[in-house]
N, C-alpha and C. Protein backbone atom coordinates (compact mmCIF):
# COMPACT_ATOMS: atom_id res chain seq x y z
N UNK A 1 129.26 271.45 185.83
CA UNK A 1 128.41 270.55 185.10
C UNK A 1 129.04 269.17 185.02
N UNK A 2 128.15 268.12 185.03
CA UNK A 2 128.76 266.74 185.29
C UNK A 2 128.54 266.42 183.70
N UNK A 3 129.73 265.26 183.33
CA UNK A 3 129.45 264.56 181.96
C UNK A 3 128.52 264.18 181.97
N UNK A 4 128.40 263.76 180.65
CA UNK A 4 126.68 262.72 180.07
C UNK A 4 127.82 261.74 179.58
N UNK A 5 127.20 260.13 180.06
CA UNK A 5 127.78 259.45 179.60
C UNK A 5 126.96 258.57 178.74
N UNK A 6 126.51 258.16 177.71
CA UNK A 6 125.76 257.54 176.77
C UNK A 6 126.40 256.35 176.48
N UNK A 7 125.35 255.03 177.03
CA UNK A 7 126.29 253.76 176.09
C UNK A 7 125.36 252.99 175.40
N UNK A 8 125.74 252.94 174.33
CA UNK A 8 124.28 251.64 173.56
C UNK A 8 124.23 250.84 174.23
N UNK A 9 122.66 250.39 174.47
CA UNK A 9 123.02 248.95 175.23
C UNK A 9 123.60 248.00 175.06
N UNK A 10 123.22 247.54 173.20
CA UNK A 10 123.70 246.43 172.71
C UNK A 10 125.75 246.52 173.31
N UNK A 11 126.00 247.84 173.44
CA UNK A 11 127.36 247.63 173.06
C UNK A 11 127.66 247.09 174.61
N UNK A 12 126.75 247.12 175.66
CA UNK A 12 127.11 246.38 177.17
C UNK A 12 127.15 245.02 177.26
N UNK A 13 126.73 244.72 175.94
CA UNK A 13 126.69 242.47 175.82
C UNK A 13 127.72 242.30 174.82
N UNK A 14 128.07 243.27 174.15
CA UNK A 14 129.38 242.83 172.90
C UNK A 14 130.52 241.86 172.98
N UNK A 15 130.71 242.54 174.20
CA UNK A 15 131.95 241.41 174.92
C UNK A 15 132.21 241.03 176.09
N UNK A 16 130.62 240.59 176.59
CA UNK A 16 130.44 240.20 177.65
C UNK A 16 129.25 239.55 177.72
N UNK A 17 128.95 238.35 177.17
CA UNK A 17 128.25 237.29 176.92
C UNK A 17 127.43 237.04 178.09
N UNK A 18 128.31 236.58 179.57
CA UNK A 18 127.75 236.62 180.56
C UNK A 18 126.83 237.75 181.35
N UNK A 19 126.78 238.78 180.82
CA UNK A 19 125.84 239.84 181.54
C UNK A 19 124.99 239.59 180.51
N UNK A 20 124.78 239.28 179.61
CA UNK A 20 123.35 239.41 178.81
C UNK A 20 122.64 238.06 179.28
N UNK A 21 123.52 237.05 180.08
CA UNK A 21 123.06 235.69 180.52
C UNK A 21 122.33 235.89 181.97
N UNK A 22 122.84 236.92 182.74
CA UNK A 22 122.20 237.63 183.93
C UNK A 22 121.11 237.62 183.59
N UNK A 23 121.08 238.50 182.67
CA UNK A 23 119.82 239.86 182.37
C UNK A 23 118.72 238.81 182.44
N UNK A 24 119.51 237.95 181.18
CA UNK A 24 118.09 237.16 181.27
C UNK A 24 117.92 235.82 181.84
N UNK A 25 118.73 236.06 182.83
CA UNK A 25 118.24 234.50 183.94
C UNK A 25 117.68 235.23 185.47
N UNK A 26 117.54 236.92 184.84
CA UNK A 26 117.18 237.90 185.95
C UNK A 26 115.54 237.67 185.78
N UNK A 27 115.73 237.70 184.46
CA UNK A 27 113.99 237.93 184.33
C UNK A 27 113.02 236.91 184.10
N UNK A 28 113.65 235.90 183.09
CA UNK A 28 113.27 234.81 182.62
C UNK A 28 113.38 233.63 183.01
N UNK A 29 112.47 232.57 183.25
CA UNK A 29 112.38 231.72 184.00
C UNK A 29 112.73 230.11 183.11
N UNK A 30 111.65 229.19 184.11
CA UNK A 30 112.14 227.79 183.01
C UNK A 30 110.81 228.01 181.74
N UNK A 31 111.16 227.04 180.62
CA UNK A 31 110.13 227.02 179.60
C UNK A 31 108.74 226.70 180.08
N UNK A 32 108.01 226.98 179.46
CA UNK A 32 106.40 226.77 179.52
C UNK A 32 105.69 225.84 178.28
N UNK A 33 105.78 226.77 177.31
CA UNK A 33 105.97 225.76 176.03
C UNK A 33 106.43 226.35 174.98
N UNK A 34 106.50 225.86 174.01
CA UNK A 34 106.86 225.99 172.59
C UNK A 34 106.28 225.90 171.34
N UNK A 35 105.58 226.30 170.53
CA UNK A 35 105.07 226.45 169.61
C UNK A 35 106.50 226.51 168.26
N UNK A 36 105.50 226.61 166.96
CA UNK A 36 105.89 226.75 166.03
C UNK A 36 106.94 228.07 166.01
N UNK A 37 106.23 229.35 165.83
CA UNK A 37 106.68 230.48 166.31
C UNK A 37 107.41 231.45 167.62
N UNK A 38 106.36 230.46 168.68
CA UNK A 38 107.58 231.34 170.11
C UNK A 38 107.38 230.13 170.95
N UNK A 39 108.47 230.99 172.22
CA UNK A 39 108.43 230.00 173.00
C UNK A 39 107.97 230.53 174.42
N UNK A 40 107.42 230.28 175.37
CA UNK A 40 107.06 230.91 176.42
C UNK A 40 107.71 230.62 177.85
N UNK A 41 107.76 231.53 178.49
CA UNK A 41 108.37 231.14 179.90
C UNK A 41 107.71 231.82 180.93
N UNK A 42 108.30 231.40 182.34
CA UNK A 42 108.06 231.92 183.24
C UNK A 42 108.66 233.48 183.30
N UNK A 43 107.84 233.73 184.16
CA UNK A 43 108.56 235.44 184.08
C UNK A 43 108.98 235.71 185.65
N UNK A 44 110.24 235.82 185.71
CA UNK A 44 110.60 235.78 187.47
C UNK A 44 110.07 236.89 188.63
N UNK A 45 109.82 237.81 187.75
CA UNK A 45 109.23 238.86 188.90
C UNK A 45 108.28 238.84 188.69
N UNK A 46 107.45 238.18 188.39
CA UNK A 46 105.70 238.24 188.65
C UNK A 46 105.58 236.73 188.78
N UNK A 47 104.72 236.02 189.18
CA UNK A 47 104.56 234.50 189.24
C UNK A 47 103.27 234.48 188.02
N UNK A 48 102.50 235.67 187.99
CA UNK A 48 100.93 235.87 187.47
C UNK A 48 101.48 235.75 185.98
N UNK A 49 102.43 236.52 185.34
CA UNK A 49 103.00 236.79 183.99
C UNK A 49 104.02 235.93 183.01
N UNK A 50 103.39 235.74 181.97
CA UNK A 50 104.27 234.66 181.19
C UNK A 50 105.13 235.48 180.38
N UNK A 51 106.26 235.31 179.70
CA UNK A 51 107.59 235.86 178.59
C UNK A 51 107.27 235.18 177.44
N UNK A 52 107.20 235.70 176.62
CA UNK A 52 106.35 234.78 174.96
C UNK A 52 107.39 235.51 174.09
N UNK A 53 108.23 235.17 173.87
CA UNK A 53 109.43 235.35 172.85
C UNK A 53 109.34 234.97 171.23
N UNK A 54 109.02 235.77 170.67
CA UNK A 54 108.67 235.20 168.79
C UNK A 54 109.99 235.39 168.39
N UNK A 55 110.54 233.55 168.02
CA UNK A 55 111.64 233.53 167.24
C UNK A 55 111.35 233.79 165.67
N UNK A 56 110.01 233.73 165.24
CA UNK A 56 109.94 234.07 164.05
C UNK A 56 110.06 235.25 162.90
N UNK A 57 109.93 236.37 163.95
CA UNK A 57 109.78 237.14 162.97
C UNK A 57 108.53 237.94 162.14
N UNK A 58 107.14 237.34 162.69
CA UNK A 58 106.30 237.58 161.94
C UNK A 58 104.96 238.07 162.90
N UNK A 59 105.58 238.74 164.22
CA UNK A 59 104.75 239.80 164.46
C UNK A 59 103.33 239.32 165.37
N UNK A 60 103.55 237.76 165.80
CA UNK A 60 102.77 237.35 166.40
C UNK A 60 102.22 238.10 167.90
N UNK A 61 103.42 238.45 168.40
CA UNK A 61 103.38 238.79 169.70
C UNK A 61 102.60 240.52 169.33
N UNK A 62 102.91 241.17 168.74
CA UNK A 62 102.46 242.54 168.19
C UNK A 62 100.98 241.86 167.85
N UNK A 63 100.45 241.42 167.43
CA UNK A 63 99.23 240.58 166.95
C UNK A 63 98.00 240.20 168.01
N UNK A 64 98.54 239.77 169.19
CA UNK A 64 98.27 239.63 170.45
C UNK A 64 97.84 241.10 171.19
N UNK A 65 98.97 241.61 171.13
CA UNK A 65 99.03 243.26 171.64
C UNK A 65 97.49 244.23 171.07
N UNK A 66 97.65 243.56 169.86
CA UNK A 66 97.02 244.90 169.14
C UNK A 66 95.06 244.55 169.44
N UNK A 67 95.13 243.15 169.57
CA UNK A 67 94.06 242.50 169.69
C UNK A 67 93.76 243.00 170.87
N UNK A 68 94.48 242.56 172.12
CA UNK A 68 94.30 242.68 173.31
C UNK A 68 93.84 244.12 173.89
N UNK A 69 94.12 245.14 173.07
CA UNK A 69 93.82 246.42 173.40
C UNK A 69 93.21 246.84 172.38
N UNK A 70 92.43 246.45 171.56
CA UNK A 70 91.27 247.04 170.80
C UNK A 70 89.75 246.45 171.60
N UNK A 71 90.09 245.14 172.34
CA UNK A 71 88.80 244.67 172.61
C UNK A 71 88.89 244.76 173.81
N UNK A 72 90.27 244.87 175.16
CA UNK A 72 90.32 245.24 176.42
C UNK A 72 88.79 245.96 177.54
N UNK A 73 88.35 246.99 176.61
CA UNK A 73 86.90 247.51 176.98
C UNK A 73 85.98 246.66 176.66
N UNK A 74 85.86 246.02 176.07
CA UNK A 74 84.59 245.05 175.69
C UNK A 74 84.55 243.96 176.30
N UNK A 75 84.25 243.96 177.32
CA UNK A 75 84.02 242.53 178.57
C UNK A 75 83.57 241.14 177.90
N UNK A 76 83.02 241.66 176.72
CA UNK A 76 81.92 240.34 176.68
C UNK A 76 83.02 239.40 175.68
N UNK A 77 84.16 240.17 175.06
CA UNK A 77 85.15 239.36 174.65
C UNK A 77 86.23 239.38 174.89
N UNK A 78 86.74 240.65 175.61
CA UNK A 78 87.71 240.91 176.33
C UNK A 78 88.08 239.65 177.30
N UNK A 79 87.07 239.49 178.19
CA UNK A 79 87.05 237.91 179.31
C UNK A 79 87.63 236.45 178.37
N UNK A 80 87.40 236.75 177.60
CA UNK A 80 87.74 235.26 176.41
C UNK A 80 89.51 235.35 176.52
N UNK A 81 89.95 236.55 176.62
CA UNK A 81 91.28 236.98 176.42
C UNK A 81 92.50 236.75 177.40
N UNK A 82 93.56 236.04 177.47
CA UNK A 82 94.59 236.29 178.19
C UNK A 82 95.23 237.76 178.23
N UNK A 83 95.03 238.39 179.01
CA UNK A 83 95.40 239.80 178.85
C UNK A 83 97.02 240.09 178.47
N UNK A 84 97.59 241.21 178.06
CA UNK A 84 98.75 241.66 177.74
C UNK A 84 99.53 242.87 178.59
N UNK A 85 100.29 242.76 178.73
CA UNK A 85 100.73 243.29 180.09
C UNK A 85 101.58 244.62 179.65
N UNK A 86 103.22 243.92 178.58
CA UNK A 86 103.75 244.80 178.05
C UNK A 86 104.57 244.26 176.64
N UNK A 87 104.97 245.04 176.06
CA UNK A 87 105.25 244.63 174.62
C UNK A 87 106.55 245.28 174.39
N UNK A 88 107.88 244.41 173.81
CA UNK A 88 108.85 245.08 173.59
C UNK A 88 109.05 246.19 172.26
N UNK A 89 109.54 246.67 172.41
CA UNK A 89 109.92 248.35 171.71
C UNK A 89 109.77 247.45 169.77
N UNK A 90 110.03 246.33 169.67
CA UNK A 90 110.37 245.49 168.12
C UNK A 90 108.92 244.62 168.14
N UNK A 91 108.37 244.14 169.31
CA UNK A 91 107.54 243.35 169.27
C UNK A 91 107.84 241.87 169.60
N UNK A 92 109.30 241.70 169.71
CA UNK A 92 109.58 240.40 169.92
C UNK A 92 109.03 239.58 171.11
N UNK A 93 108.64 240.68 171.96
CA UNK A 93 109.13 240.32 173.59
C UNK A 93 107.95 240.47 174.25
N UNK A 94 106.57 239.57 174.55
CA UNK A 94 105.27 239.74 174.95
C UNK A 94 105.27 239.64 176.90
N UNK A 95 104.66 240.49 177.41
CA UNK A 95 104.35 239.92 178.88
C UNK A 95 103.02 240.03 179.05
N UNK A 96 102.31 238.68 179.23
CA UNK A 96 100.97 238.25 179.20
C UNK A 96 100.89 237.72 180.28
N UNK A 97 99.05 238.06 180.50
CA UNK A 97 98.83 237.17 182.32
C UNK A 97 98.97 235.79 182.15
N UNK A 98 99.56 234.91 183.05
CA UNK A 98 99.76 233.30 182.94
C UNK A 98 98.33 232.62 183.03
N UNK A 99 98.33 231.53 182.15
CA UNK A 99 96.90 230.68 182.40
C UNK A 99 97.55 229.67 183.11
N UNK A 100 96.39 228.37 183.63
CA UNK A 100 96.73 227.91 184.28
C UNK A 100 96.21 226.50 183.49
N UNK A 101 96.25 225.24 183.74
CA UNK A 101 95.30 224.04 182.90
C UNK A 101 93.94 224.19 183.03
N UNK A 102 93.13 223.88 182.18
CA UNK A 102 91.48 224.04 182.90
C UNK A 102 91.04 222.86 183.20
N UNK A 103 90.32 223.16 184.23
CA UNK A 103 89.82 222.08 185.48
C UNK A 103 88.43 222.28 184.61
N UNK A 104 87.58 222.95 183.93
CA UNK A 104 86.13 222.87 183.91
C UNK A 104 85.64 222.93 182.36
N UNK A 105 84.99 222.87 181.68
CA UNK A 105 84.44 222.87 180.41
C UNK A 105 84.69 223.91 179.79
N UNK A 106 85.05 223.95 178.44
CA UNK A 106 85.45 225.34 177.49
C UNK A 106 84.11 225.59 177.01
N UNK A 107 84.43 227.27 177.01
CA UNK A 107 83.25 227.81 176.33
C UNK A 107 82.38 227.60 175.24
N UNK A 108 81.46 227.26 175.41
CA UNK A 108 80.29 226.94 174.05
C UNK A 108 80.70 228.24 173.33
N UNK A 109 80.71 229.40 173.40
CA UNK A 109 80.26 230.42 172.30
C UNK A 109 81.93 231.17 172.85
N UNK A 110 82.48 231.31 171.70
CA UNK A 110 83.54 232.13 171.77
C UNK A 110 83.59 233.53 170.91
N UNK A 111 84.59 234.49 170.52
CA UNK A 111 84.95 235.68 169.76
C UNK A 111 85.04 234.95 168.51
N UNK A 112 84.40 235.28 166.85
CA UNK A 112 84.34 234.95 166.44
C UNK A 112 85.78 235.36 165.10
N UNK A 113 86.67 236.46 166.48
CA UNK A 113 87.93 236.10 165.54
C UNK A 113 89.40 235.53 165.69
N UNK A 114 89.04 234.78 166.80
CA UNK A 114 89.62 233.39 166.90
C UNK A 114 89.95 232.43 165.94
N UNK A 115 91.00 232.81 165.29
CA UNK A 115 90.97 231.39 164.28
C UNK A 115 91.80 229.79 164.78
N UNK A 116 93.17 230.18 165.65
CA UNK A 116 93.36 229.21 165.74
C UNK A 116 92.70 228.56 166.94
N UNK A 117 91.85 227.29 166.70
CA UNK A 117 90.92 227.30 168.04
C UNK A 117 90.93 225.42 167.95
N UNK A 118 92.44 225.34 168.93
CA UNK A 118 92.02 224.34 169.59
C UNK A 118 92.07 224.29 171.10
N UNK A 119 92.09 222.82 172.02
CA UNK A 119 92.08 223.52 173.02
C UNK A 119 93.52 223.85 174.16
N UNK A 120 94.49 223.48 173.09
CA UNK A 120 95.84 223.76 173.96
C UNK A 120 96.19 225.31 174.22
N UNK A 121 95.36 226.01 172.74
CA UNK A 121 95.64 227.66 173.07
C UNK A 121 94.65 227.98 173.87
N UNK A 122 94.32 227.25 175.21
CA UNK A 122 93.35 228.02 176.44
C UNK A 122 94.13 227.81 177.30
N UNK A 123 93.47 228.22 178.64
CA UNK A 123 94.08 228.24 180.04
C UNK A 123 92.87 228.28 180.83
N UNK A 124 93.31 228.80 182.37
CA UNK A 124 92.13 229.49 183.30
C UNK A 124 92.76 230.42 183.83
N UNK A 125 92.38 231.44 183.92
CA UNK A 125 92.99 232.54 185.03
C UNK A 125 91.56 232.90 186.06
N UNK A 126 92.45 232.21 187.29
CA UNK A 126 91.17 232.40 188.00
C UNK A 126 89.76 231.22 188.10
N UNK A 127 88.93 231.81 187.58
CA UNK A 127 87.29 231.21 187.35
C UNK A 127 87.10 230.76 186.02
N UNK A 128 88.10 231.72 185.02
CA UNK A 128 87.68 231.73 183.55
C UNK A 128 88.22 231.57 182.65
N UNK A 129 87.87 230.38 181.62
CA UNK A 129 88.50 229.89 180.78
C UNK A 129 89.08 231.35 179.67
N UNK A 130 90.20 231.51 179.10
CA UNK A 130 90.77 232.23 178.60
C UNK A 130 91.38 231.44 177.09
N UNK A 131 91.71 232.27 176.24
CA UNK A 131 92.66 232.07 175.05
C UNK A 131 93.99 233.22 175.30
N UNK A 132 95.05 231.89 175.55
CA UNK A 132 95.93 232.44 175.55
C UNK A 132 97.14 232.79 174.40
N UNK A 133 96.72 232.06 173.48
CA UNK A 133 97.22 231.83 172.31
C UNK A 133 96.33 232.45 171.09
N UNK A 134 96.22 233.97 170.84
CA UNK A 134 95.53 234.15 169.97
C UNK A 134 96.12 234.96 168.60
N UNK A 135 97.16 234.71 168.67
CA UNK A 135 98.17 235.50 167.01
C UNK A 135 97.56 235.10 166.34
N UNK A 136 97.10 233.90 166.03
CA UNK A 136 96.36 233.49 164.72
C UNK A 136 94.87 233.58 164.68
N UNK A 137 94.81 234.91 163.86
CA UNK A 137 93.48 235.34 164.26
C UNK A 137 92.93 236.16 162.95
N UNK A 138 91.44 236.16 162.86
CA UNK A 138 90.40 237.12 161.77
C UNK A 138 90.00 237.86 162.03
N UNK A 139 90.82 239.08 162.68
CA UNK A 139 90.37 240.36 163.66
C UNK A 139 89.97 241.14 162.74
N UNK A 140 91.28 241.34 161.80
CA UNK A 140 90.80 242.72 161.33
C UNK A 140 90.37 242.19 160.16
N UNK A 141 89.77 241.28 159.96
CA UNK A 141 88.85 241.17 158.36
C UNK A 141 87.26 240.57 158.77
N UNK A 142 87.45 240.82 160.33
CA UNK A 142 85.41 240.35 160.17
C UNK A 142 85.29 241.76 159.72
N UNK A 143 83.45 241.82 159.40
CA UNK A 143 83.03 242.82 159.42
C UNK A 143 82.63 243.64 160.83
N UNK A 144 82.21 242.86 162.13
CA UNK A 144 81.89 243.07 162.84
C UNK A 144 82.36 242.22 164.12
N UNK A 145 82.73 242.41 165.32
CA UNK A 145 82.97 241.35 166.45
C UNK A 145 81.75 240.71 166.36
N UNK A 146 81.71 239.38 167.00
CA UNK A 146 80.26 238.46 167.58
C UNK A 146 81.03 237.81 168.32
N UNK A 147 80.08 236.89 168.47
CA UNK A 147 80.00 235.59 169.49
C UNK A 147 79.31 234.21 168.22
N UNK A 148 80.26 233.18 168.49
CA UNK A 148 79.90 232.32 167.69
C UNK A 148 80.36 230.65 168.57
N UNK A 149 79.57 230.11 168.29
CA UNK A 149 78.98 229.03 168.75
C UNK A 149 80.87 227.94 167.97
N UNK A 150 81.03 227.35 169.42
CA UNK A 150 81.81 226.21 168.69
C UNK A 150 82.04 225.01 169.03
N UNK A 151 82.06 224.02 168.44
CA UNK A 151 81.72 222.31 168.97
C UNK A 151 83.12 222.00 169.31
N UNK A 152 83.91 221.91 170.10
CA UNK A 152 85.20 221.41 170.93
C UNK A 152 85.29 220.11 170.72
N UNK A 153 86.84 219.74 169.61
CA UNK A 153 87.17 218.20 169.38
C UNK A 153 88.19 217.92 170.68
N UNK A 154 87.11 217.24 171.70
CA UNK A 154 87.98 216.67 173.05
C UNK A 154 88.76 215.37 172.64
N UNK A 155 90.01 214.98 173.12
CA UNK A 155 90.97 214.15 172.82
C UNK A 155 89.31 212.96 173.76
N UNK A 156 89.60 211.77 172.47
CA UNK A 156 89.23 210.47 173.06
C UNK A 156 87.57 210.67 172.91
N UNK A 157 87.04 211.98 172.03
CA UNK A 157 85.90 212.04 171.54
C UNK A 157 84.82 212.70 173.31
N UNK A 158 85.31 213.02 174.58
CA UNK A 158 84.82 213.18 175.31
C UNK A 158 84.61 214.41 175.47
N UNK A 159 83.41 214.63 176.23
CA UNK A 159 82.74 216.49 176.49
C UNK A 159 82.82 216.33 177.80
């Protein structure tokens, strides 16, 4: 019979600073942006997938997750959605599909539990305008999903 050898992970970066600098210059790319709460990056093995890191503490990225796969089946708001890929074991650690800038007009009628809704938390993936930024949200206190109508404040007053 061969040993079992068991090592915490944490205890493989304890005293070795530089392998936890690997790990994550293995996976993680340059910044994307920064918010209040996280910060986002490129993700090196996928070009499609962003790294959304919550320095805060308060469950944003879990927030995203939980959203993203309650409405995943429901096309008609699901499509509104930057999808979610994978979620770390704490929640800190989001892998979401990457948006891109939008070239074409944001949606007249969006998910009506969208709260934070301006237009830096969108993208395009593809054809279709997306929210990629949706932690701040009235999911679980509508009574019901909809679709609700919203007037877009364009920088410089333009549509």
């Amino acid at each position: 019979m061969g040993a079992s050898v068991h090592t915490d992970f944490l205890d493989l970066f304890k005293n070795d600073w530089f392998l936890l600098g690997d790990l994550t210059d293995l996976f993680i790319g340059g910044i994307i942006a920064e918010g209040c709460s996280r910060s986002v990056f490129d993700f090196n093995l996928n070009p499609n997938w962003v790294v959304k890191i919550d320095r805060s503490g308060q469950f944003h990225n879990v927030s995203e997750w939980d959203i993203w796969h309650s409405v995943k089946e429901y096309t008609e708001y699901s499509k509104f959605l930057a999808p979610c890929h994978h979620l770390s074991q704490c929640g800190r650690v989001l892998i979401q599909q990457k948006t891109y800038p939008i070239t074409g007009e944001l949606p007249i009628q969006i998910p009506n539990f969208i709260a934070d809704i301006k237009s830096d938390n969108w993208g395009m993936i593809g054809e279709r305008v997306v929210c990629h930024d949706y932690a701040n949200h009235n999911f679980f206190t509508k009574d019901k999903l909809a679709m609700v109508a919203h007037d877009w404040d364009y920088p410089g007053g333009q549509k």
